[in-house]
C-alpha atoms as a PDB file:
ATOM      1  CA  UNK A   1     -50.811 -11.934   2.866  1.00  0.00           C
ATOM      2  CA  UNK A   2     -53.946 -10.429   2.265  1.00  0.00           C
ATOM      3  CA  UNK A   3     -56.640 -11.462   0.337  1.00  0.00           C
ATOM      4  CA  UNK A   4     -59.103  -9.114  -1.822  1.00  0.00           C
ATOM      5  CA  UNK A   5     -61.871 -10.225  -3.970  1.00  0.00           C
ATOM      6  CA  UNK A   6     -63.043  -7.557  -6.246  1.00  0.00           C
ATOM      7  CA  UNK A   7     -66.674  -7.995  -7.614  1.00  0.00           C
ATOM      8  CA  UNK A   8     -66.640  -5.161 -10.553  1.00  0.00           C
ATOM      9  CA  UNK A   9     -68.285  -5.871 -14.168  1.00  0.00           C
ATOM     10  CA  UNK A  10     -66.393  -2.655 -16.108  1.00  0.00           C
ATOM     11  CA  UNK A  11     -63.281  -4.098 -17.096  1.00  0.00           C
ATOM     12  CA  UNK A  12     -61.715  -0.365 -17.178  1.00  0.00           C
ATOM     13  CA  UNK A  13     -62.585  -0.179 -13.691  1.00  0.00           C
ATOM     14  CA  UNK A  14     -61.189  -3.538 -12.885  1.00  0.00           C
ATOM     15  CA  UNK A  15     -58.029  -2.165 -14.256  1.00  0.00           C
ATOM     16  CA  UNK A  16     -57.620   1.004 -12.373  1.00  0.00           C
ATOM     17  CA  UNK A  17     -58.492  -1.214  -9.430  1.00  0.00           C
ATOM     18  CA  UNK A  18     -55.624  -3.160  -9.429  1.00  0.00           C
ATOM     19  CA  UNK A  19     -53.074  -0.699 -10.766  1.00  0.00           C
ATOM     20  CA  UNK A  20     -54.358   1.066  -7.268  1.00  0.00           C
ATOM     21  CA  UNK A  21     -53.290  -2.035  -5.425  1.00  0.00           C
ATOM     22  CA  UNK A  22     -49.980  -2.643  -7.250  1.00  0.00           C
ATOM     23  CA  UNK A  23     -48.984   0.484  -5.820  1.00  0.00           C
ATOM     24  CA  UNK A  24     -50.518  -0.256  -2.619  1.00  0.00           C
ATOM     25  CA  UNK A  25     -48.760  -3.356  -2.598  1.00  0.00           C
ATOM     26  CA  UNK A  26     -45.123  -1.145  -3.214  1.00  0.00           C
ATOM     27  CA  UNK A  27     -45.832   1.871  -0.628  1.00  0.00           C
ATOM     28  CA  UNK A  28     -46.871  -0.159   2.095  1.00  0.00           C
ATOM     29  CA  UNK A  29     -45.334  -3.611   1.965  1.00  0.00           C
ATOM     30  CA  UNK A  30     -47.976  -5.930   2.184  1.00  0.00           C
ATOM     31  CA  UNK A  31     -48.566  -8.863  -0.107  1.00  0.00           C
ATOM     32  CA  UNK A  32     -51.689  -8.759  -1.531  1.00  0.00           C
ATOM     33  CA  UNK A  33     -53.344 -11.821  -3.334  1.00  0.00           C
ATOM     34  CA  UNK A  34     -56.618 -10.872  -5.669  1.00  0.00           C
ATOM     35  CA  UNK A  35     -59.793 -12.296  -7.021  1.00  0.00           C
ATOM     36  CA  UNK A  36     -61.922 -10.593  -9.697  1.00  0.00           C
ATOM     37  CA  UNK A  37     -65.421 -11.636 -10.035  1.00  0.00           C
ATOM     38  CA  UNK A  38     -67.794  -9.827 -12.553  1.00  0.00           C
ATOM     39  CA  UNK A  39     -71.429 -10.439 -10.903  1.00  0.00           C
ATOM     40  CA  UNK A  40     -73.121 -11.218  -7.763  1.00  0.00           C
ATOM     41  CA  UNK A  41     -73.909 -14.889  -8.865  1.00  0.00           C
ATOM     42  CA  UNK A  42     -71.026 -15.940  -9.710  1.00  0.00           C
ATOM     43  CA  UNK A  43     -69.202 -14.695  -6.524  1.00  0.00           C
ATOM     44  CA  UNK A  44     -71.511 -16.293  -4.447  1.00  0.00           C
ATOM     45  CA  UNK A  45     -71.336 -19.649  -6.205  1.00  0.00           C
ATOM     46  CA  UNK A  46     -67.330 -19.267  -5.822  1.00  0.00           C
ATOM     47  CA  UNK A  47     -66.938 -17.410  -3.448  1.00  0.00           C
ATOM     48  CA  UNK A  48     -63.382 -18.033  -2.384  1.00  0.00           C
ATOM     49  CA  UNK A  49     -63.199 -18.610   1.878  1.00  0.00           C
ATOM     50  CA  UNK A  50     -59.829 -17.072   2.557  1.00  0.00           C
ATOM     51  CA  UNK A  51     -61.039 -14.042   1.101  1.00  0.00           C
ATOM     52  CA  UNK A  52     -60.037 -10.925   4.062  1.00  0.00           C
ATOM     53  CA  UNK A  53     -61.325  -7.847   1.784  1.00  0.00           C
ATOM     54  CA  UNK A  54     -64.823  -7.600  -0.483  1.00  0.00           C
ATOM     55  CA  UNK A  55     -64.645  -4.548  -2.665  1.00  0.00           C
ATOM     56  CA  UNK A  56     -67.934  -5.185  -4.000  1.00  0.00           C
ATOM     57  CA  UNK A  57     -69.550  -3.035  -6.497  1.00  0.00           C
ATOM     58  CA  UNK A  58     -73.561  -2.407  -6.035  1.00  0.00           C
ATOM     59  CA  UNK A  59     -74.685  -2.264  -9.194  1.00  0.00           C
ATOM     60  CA  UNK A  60     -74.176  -6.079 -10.922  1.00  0.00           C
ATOM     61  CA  UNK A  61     -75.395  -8.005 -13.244  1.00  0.00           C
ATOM     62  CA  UNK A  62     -77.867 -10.966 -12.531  1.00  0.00           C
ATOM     63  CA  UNK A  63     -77.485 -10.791  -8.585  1.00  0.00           C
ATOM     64  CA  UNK A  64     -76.781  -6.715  -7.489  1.00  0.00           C
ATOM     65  CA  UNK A  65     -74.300  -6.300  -4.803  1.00  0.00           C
ATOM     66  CA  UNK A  66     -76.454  -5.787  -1.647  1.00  0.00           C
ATOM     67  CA  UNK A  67     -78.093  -8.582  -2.232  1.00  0.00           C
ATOM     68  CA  UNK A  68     -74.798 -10.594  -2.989  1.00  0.00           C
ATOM     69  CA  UNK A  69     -73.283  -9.273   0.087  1.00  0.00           C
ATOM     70  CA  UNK A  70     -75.804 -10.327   1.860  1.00  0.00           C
ATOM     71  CA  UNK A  71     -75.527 -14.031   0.890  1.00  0.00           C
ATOM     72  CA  UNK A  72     -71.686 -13.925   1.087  1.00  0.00           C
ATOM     73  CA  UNK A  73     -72.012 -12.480   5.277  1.00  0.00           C
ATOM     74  CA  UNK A  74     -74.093 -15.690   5.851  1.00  0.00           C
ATOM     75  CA  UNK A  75     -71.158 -17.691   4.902  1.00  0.00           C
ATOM     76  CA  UNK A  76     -68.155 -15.625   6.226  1.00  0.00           C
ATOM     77  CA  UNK A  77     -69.177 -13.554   9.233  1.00  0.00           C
ATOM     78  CA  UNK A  78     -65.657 -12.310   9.422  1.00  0.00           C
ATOM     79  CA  UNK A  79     -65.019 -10.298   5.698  1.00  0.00           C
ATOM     80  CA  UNK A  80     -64.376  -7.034   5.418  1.00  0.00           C
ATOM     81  CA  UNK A  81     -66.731  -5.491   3.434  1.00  0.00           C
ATOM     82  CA  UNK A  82     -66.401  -2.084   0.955  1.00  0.00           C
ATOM     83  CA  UNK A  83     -68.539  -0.940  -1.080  1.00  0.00           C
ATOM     84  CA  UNK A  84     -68.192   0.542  -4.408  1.00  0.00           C
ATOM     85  CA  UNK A  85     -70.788   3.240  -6.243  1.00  0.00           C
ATOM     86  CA  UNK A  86     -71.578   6.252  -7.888  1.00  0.00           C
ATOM     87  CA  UNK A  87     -74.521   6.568  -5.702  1.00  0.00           C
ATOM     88  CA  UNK A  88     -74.024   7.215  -2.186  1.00  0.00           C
ATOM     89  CA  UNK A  89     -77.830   6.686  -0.979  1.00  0.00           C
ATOM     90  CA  UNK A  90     -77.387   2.801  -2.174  1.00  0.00           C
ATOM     91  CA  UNK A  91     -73.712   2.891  -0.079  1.00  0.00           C
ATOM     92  CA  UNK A  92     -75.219   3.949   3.466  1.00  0.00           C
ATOM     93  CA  UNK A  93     -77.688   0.787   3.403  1.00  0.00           C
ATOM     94  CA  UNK A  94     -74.630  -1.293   3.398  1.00  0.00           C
ATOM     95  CA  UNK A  95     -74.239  -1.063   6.886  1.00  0.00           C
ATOM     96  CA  UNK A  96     -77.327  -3.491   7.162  1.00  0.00           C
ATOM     97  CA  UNK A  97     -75.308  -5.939   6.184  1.00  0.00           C
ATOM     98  CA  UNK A  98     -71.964  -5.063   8.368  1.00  0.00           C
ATOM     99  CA  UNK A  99     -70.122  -3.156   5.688  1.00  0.00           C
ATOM    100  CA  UNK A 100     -67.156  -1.511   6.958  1.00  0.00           C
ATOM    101  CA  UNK A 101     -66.869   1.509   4.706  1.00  0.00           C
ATOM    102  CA  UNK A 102     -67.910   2.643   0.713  1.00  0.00           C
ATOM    103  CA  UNK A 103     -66.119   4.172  -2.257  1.00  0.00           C
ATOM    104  CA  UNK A 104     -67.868   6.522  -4.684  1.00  0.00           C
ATOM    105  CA  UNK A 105     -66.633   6.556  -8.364  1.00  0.00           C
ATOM    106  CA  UNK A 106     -64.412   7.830  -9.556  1.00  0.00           C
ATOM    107  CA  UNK A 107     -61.976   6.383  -7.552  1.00  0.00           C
ATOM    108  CA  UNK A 108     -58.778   8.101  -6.328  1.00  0.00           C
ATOM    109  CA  UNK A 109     -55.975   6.009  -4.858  1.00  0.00           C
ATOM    110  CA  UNK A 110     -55.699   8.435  -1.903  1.00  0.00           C
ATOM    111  CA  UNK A 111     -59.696   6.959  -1.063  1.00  0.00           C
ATOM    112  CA  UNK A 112     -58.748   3.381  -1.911  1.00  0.00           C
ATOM    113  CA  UNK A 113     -55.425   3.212  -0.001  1.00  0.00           C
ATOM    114  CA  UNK A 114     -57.101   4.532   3.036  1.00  0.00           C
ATOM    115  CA  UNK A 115     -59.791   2.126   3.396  1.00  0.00           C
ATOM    116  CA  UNK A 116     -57.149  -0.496   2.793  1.00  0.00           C
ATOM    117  CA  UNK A 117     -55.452   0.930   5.733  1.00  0.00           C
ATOM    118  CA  UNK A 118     -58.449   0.949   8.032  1.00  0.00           C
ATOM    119  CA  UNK A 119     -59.690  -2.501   7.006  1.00  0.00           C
ATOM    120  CA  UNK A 120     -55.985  -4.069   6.857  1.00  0.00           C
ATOM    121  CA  UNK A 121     -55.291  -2.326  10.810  1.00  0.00           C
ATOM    122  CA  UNK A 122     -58.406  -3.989  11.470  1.00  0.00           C
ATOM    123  CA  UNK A 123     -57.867  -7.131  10.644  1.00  0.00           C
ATOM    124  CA  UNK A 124     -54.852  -6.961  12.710  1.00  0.00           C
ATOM    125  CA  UNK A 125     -56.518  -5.855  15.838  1.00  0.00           C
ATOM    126  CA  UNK A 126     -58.924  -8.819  15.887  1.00  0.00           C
ATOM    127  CA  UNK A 127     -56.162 -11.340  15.176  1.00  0.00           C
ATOM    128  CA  UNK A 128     -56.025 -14.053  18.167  1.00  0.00           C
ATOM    129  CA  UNK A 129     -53.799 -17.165  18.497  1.00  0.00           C
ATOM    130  CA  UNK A 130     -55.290 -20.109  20.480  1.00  0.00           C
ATOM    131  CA  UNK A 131     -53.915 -23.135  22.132  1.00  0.00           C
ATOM    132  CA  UNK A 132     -56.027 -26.288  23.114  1.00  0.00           C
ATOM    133  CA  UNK A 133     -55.116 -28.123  26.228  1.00  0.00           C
ATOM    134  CA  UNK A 134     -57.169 -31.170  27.899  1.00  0.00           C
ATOM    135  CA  UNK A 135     -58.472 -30.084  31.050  1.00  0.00           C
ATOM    136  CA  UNK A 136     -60.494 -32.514  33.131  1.00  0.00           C
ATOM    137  CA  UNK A 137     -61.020 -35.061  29.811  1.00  0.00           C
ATOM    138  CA  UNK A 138     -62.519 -31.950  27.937  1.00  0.00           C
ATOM    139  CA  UNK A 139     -60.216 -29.922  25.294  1.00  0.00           C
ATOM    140  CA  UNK A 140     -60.041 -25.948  26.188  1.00  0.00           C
ATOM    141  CA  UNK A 141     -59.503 -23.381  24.098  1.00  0.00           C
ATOM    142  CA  UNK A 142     -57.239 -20.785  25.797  1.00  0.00           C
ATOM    143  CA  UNK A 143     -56.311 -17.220  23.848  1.00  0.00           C
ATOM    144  CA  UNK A 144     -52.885 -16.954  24.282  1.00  0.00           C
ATOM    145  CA  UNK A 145     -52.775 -13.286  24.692  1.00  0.00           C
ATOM    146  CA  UNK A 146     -54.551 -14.071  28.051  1.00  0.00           C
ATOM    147  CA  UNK A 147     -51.661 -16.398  29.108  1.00  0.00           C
ATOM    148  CA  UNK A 148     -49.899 -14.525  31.746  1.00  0.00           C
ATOM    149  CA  UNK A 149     -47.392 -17.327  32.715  1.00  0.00           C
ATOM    150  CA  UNK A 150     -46.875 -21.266  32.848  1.00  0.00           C
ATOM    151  CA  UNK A 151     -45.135 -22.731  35.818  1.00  0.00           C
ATOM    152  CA  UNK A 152     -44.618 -26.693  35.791  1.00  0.00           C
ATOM    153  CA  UNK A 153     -44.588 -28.988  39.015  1.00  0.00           C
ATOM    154  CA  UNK A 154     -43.498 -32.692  38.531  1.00  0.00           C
ATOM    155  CA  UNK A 155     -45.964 -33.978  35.810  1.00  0.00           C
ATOM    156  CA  UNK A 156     -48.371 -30.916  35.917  1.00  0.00           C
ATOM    157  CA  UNK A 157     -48.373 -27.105  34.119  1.00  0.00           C
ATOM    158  CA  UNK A 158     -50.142 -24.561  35.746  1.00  0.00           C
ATOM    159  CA  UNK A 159     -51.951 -21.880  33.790  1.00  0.00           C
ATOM    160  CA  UNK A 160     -52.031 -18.886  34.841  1.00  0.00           C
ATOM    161  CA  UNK A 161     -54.596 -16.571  32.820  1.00  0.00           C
ATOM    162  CA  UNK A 162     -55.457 -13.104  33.311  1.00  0.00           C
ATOM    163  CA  UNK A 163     -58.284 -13.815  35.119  1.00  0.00           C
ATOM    164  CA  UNK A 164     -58.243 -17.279  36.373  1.00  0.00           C
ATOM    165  CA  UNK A 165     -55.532 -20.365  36.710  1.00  0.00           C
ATOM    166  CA  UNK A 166     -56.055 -24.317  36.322  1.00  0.00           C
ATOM    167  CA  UNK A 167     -53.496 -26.844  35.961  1.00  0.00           C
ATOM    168  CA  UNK A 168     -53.179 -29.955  33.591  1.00  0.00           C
ATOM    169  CA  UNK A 169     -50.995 -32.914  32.700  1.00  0.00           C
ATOM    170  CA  UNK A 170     -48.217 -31.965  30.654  1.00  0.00           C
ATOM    171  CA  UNK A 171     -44.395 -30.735  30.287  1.00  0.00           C
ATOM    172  CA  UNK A 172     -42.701 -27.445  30.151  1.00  0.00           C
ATOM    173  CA  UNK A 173     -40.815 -28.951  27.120  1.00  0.00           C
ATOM    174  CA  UNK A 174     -44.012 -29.698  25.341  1.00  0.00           C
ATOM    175  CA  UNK A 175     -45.513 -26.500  25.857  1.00  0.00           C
ATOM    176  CA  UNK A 176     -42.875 -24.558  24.975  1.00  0.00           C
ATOM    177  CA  UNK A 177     -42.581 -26.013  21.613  1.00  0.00           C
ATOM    178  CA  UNK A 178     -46.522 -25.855  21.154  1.00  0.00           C
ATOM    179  CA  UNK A 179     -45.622 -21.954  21.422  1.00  0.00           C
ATOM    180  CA  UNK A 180     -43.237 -21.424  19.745  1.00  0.00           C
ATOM    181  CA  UNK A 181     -43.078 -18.608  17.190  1.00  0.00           C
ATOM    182  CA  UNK A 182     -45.305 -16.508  20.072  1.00  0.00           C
ATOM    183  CA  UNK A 183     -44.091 -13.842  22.696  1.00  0.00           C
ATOM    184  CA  UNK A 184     -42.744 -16.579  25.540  1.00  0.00           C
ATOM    185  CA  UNK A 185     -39.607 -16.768  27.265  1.00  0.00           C
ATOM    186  CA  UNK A 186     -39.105 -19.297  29.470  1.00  0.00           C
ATOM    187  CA  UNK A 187     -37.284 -17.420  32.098  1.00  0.00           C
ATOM    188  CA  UNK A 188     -36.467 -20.450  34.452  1.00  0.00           C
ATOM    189  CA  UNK A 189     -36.700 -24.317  34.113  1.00  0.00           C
ATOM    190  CA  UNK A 190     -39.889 -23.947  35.521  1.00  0.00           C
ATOM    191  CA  UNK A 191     -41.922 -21.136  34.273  1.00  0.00           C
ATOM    192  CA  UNK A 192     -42.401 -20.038  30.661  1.00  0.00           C
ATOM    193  CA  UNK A 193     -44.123 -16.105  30.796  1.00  0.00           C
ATOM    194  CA  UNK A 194     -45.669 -14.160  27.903  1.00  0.00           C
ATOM    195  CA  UNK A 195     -43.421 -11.091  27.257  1.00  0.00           C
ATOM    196  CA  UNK A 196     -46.967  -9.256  26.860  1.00  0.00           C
ATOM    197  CA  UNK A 197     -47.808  -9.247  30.625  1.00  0.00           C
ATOM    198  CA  UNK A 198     -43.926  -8.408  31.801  1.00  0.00           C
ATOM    199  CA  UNK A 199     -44.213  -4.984  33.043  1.00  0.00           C
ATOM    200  CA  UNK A 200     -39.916  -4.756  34.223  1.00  0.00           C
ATOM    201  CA  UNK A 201     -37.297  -6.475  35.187  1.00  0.00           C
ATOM    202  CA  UNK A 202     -36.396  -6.041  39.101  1.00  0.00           C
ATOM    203  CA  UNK A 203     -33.750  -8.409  41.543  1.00  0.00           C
ATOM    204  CA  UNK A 204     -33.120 -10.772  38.509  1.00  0.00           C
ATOM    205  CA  UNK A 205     -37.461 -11.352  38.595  1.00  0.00           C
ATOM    206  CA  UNK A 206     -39.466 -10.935  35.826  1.00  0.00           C
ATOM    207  CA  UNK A 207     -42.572  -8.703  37.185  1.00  0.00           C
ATOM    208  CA  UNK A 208     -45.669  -9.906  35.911  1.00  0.00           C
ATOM    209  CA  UNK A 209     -48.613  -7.966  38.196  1.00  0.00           C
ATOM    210  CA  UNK A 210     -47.900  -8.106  41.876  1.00  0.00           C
ATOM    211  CA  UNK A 211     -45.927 -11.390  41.411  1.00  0.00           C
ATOM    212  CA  UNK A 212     -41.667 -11.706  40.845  1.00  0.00           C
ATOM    213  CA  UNK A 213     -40.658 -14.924  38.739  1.00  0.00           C
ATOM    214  CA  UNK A 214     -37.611 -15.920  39.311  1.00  0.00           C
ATOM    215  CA  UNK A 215     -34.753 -15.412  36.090  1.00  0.00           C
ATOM    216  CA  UNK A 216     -32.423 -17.938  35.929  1.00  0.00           C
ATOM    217  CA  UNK A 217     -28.808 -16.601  35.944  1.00  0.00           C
ATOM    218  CA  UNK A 218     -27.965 -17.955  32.618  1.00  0.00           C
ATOM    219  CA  UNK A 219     -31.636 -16.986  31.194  1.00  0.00           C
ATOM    220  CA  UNK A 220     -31.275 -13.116  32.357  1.00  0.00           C
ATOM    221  CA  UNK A 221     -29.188 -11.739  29.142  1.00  0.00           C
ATOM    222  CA  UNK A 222     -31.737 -13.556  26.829  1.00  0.00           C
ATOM    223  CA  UNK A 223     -34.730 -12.343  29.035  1.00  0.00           C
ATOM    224  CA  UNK A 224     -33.414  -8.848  28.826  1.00  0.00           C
ATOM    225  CA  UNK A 225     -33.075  -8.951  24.872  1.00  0.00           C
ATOM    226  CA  UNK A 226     -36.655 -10.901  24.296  1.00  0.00           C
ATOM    227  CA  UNK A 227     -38.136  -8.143  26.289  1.00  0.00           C
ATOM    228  CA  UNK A 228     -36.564  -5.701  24.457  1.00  0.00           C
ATOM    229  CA  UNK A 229     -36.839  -7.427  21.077  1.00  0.00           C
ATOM    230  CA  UNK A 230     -40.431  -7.545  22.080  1.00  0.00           C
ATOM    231  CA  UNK A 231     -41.664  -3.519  23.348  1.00  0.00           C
ATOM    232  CA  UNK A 232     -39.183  -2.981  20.056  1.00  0.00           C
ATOM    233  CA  UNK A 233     -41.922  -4.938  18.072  1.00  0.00           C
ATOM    234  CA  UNK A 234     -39.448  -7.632  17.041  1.00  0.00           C
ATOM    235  CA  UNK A 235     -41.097 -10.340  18.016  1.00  0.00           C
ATOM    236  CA  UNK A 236     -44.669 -11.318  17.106  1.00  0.00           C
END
């Protein structure tokens, strides 16, 4: 699902707005969930966290929507900022405050539905997933994009990442679970490898770089079809 807060104070316009993303919603397939907010001061004093999308107007009552912006980027770092206006000059000093892109009224769908695009492929692009595992009495965060495989030796799992390795207490079991619902297979008892850094198949070995890990006879049909489930973009 994706969030959008609209701050707009012309009802019409408001309106239009969301009739846009109805359709939006339809052509593309994504959920969308909205907030409408009719000046600067009262979407800063509510300003709702999950929020993924600001189409923020510029020209507000009580608190204009620079200024507004500006507040809201102090809180959320991450949002995705558009602006709206029928003056472009006010627009361009939105990237001061890490707007991604501006809409002049009137608004056309074709416009709208292609910043929605942009912001929505990049919101996808800096998705990460992390895991936490204690490391030497200290938590670590690890992206688990940079997992290339797991391997587990009596009461130990080694990592290893894309650009370093370090193992820790724990069970192939456990860690398999913990990732669940991401692109692993565990290919052996011992070795659990992220379908991302598989580059073939070769002598019943998954090929991961310059190293072969060994696929279990009765793992090799399901390797095969997670791999291909995977390049097909089946799995996550």
């Amino acid at each position: 699902m994706v969030h959008i807060t609209i701050v707009e104070d012309e009802t019409h316009f408001v309106g239009q707005l969301r009739d846009f993303l109805t359709r939006y919603q339809k052509e593309r397939g994504v959920k969308l969930k909205t907030d409408w907010f009719s000046d600067g001061e009262a979407v800063v004093e509510n300003y709702p966290s999950s929020t993924d999308i600001l189409l923020m107007d510029i020209q507000l009552p009580y608190l204009d929507g620079m200024t507004s912006a500006e507040l809201i980027r102090g809180k959320d770092p991450e949002v995705i900022i558009i602006f709206i206006t029928n003056m472009t000059q006010y627009a361009i000093k939105g990237y001061t405050v890490g707007a991604m892109d501006y809409l002049v009224k009137p608004l056309s769908y074709f416009a709208l539905s292609q910043r929605l695009d942009k912001a929505i492929a990049k919101m996808q692009k800096r998705e990460r997933k992390y895991l936490v595992v204690a490391s030497a009495g200290q938590a670590r965060k690890l992206d688990v994009s940079q997992i290339c495989y797991i391997e587990s030796s009596g009461h130990n799992l080694t990592f290893q990442m894309v650009d370093t390795s370090f193992s820790v207490p724990g069970t192939m079991t456990q860690m398999e679970r913990e990732l669940a619902g991401n692109s692993f297979y565990r290919c052996n008892k011992g070795c659990l490898v992220n379908l991302e850094h598989v580059d073939g198949i070769q002598d019943n070995c998954a090929l991961v770089g310059n190293v072969h890990l060994p696929i279990s006879r009765g793992k090799k049909a399901g390797m095969m079809a997670a791999l291909t489930d995977y390049v097909n973009g089946v799995m996550p």
